[in-house]
N, C-alpha and C. Protein backbone atom coordinates (compact mmCIF):
# COMPACT_ATOMS: atom_id res chain seq x y z
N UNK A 1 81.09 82.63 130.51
CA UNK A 1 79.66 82.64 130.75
C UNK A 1 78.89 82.90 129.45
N UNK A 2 79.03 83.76 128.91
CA UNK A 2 78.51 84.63 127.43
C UNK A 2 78.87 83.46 126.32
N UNK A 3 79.56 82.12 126.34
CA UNK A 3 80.65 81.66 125.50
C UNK A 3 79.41 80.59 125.86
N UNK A 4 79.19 80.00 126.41
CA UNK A 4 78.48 79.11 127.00
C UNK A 4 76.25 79.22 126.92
N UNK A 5 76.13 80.52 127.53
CA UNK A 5 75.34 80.89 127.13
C UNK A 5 74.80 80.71 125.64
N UNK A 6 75.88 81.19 124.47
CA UNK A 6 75.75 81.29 123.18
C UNK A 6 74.97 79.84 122.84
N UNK A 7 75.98 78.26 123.40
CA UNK A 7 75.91 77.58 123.28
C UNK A 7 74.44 76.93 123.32
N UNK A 8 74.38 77.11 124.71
CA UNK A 8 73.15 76.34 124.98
C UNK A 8 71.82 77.39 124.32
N UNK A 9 71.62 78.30 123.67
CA UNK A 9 70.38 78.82 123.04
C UNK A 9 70.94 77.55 121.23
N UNK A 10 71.96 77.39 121.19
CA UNK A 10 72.19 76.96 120.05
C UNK A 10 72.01 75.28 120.05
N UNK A 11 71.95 74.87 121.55
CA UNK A 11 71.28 73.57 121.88
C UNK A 11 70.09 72.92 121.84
N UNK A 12 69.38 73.88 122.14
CA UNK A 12 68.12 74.05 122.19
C UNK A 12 67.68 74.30 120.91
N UNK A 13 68.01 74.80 119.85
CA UNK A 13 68.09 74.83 118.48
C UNK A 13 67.90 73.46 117.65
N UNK A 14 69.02 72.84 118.42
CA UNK A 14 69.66 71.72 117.57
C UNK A 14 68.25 70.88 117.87
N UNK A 15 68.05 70.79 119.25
CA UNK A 15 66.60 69.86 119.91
C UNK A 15 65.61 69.86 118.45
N UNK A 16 65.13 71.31 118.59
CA UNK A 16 63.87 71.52 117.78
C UNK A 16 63.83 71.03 116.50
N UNK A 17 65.34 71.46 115.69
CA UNK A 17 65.30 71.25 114.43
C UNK A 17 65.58 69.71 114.22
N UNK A 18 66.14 69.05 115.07
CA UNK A 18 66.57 67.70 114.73
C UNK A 18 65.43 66.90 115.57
N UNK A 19 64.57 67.33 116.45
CA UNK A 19 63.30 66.59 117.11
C UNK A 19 64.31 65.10 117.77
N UNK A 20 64.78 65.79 118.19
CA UNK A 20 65.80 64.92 119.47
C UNK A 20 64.81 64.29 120.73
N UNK A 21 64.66 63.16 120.48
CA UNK A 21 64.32 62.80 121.73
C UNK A 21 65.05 62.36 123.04
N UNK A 22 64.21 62.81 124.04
CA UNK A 22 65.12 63.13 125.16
C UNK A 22 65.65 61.99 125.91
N UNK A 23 64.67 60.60 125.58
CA UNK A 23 65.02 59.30 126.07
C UNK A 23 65.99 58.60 125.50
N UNK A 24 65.71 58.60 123.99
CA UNK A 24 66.32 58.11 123.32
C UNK A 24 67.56 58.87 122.34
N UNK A 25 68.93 58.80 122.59
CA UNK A 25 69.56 59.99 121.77
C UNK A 25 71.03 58.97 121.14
N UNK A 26 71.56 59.13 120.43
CA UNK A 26 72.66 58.66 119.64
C UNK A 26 74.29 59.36 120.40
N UNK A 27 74.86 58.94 119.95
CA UNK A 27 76.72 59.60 120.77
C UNK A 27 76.17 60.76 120.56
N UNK A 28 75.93 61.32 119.09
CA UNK A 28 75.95 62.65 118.35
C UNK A 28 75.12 63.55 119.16
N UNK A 29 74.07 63.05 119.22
CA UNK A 29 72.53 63.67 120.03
C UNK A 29 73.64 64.18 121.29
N UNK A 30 73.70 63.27 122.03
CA UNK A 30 74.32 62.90 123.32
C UNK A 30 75.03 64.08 123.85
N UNK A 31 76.24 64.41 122.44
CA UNK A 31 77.17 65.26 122.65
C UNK A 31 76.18 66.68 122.48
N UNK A 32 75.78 66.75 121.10
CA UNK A 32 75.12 68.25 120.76
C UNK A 32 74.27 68.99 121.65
N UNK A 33 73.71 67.99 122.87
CA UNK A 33 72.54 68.17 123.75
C UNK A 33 73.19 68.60 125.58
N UNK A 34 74.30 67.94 125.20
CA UNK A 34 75.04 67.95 126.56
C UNK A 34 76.40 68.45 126.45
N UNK A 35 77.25 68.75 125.86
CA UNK A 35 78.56 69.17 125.94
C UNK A 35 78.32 70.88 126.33
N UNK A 36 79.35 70.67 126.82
CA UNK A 36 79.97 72.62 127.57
C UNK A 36 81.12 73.18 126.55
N UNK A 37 80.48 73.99 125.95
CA UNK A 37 81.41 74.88 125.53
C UNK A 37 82.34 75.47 126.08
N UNK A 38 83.54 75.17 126.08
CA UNK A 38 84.74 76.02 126.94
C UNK A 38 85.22 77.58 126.98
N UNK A 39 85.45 77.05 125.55
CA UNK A 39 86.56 78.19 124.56
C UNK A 39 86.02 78.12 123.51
N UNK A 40 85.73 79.61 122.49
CA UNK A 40 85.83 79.88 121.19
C UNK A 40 86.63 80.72 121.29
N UNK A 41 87.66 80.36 120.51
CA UNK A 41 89.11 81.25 120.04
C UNK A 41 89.58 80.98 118.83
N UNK A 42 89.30 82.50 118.51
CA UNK A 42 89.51 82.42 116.49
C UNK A 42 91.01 82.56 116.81
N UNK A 43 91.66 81.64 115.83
CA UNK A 43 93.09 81.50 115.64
C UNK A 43 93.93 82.40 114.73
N UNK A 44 93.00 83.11 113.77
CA UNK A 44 93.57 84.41 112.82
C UNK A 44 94.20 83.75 111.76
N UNK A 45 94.07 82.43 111.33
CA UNK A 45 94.48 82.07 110.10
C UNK A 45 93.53 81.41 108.96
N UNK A 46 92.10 81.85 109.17
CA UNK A 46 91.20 80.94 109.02
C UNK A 46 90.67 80.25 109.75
N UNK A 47 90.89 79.60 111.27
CA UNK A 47 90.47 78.92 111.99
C UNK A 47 89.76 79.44 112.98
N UNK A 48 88.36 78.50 113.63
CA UNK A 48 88.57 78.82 114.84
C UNK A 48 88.28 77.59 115.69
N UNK A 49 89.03 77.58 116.71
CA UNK A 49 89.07 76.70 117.57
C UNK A 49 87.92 76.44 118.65
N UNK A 50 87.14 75.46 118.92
CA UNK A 50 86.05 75.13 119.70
C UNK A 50 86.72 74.37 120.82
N UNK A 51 86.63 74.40 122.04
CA UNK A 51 86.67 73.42 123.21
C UNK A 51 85.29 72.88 123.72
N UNK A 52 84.98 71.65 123.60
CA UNK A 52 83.54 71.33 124.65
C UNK A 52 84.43 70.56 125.83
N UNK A 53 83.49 70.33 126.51
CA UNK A 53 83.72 69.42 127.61
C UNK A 53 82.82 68.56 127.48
N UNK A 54 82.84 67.27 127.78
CA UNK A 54 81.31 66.22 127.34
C UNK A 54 82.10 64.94 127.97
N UNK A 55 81.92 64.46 128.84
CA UNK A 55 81.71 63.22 129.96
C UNK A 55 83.01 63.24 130.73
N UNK A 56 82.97 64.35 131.40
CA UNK A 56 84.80 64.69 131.81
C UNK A 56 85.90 64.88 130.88
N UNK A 57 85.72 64.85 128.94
CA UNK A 57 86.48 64.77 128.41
C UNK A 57 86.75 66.11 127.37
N UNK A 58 87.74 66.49 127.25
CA UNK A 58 87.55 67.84 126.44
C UNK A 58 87.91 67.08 124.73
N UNK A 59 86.82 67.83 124.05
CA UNK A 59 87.13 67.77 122.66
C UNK A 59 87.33 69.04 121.96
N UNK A 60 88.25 69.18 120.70
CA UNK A 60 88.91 70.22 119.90
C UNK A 60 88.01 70.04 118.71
N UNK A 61 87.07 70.96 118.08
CA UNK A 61 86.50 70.77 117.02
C UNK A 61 87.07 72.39 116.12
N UNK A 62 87.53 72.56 115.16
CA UNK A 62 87.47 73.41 114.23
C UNK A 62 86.67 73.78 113.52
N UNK A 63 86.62 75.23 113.02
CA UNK A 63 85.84 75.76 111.96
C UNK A 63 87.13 76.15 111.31
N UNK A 64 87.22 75.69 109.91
CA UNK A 64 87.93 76.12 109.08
C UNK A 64 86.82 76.65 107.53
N UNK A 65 88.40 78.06 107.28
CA UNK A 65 88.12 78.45 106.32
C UNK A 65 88.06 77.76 105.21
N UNK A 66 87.51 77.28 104.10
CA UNK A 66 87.70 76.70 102.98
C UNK A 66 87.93 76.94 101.99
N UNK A 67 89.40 77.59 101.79
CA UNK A 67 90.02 78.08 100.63
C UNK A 67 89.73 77.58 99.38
N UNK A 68 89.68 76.40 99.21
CA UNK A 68 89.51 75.74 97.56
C UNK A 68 88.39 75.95 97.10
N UNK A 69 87.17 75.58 98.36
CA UNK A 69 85.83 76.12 97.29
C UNK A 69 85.35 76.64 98.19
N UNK A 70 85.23 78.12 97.75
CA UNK A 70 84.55 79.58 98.36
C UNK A 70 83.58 79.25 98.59
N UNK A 71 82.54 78.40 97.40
CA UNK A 71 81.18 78.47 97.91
C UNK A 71 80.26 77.57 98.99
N UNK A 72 82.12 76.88 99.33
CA UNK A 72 81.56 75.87 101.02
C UNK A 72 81.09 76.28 101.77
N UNK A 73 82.47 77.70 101.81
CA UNK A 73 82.78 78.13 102.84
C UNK A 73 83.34 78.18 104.08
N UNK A 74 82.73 76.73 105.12
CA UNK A 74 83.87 76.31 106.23
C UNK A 74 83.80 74.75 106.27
N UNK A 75 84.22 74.20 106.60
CA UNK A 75 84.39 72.58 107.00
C UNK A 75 84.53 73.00 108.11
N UNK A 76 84.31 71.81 109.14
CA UNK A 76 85.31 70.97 110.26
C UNK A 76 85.75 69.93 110.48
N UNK A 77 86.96 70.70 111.22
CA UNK A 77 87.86 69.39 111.36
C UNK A 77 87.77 68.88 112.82
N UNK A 78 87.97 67.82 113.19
CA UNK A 78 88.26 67.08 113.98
C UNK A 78 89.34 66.09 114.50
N UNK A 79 89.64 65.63 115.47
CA UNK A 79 90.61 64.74 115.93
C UNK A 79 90.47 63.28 115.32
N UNK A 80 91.08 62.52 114.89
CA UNK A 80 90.69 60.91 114.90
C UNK A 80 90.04 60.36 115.95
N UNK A 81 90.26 60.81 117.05
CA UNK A 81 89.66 59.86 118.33
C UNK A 81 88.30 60.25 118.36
N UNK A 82 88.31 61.45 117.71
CA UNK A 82 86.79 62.16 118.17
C UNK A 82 86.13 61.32 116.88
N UNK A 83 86.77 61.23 115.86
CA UNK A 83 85.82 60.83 114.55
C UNK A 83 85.89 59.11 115.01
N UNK A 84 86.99 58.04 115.24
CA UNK A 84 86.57 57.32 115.98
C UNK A 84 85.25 56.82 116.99
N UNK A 85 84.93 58.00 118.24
CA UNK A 85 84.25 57.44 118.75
C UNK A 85 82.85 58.31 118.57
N UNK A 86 82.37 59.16 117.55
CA UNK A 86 80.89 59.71 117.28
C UNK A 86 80.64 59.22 116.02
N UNK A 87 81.66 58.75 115.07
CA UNK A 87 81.59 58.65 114.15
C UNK A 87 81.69 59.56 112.71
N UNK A 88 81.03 59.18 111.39
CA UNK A 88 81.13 59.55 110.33
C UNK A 88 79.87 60.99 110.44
N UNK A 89 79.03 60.97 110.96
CA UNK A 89 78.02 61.78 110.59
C UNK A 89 78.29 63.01 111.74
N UNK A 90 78.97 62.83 113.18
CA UNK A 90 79.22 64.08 113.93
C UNK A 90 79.75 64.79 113.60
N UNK A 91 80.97 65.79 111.95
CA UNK A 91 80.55 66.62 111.87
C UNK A 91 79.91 67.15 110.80
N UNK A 92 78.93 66.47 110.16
CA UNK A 92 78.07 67.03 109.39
C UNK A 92 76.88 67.44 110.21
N UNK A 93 76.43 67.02 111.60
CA UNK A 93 75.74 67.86 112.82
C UNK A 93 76.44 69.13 113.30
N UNK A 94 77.21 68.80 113.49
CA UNK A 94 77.79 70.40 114.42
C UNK A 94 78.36 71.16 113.50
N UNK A 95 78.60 71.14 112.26
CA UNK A 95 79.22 72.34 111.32
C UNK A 95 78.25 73.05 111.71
N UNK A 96 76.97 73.28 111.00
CA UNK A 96 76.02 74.17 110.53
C UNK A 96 75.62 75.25 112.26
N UNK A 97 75.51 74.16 113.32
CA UNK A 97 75.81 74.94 114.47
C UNK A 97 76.73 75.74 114.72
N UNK A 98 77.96 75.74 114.54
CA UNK A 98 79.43 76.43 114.67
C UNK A 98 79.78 77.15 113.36
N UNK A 99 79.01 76.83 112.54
CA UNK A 99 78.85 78.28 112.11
C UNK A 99 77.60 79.37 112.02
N UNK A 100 76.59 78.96 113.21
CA UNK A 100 75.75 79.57 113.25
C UNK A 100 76.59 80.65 114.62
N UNK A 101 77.29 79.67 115.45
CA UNK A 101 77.74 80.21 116.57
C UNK A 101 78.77 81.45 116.30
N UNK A 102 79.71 81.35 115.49
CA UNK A 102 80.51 82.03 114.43
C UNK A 102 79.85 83.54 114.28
N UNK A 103 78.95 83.45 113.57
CA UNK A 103 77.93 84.37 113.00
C UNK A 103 77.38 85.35 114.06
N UNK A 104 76.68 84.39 114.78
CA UNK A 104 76.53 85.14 115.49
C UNK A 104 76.54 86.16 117.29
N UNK A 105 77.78 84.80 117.45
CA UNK A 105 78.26 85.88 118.89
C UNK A 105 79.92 85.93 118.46
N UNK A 106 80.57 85.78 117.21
CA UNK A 106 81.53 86.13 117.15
C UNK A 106 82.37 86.84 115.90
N UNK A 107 80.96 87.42 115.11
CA UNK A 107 81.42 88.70 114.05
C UNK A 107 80.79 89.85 114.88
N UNK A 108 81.98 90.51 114.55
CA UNK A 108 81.93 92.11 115.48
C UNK A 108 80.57 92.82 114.87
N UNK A 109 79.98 94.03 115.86
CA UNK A 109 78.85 94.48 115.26
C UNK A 109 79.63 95.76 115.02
N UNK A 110 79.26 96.42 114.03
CA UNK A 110 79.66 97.76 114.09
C UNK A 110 78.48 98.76 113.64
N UNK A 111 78.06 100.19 114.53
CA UNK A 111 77.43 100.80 114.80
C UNK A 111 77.06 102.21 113.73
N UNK A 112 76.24 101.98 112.87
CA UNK A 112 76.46 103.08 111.89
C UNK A 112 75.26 104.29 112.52
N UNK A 113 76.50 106.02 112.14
CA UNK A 113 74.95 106.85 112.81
C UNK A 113 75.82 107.86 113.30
């Protein structure tokens, strides 16, 4: 619920900043506007693993750490089928989301006092 929740305030995000129209939307739009977040499960090696759900179909998107250049910070990765059918530009849309999502419902808070 909380996993999902996160999502859709971060949907609604994507709307504003990208001025998504609601008639007219692209695969990318399509997905960022409508997919269900399943699962976020950090993998403990650098990764973390994303599940959506989006037209009965589940997709695997990663946040990876980016060891070679620190000052990336994360890439994602994706499946071929997924880069196949959204194309070249879906994940230069959803990085900056998933690691907003990252940030902020999945670094621990800790309580000073």
């Amino acid at each position: 619920m909380i996993i999902s929740l996160g999502w859709k305030n971060l949907q609604k995000k994507y709307i504003t900043d990208k001025a998504v129209n609601k008639t007219f939307k692209n695969k990318v739009q399509h997905f960022m506007t409508e997919a269900i977040l399943e699962t976020a499960t950090d993998l403990n090696n650098g990764k973390i693993q994303f599940v959506f759900l989006f037209n009965d179909k589940r997709y695997v998107v990663e946040l990876i750490k980016n060891h070679m250049y620190e000052d990336i910070g994360y890439i994602c990765g994706i499946k071929r089928s997924t880069y196949m059918e959204f194309g070249s530009t879906f994940q230069r849309e959803i990085l900056p989301y998933l690691k907003e999502y990252k940030q902020r419902y999945m670094t621990p808070v800790y309580m000073l006092g």
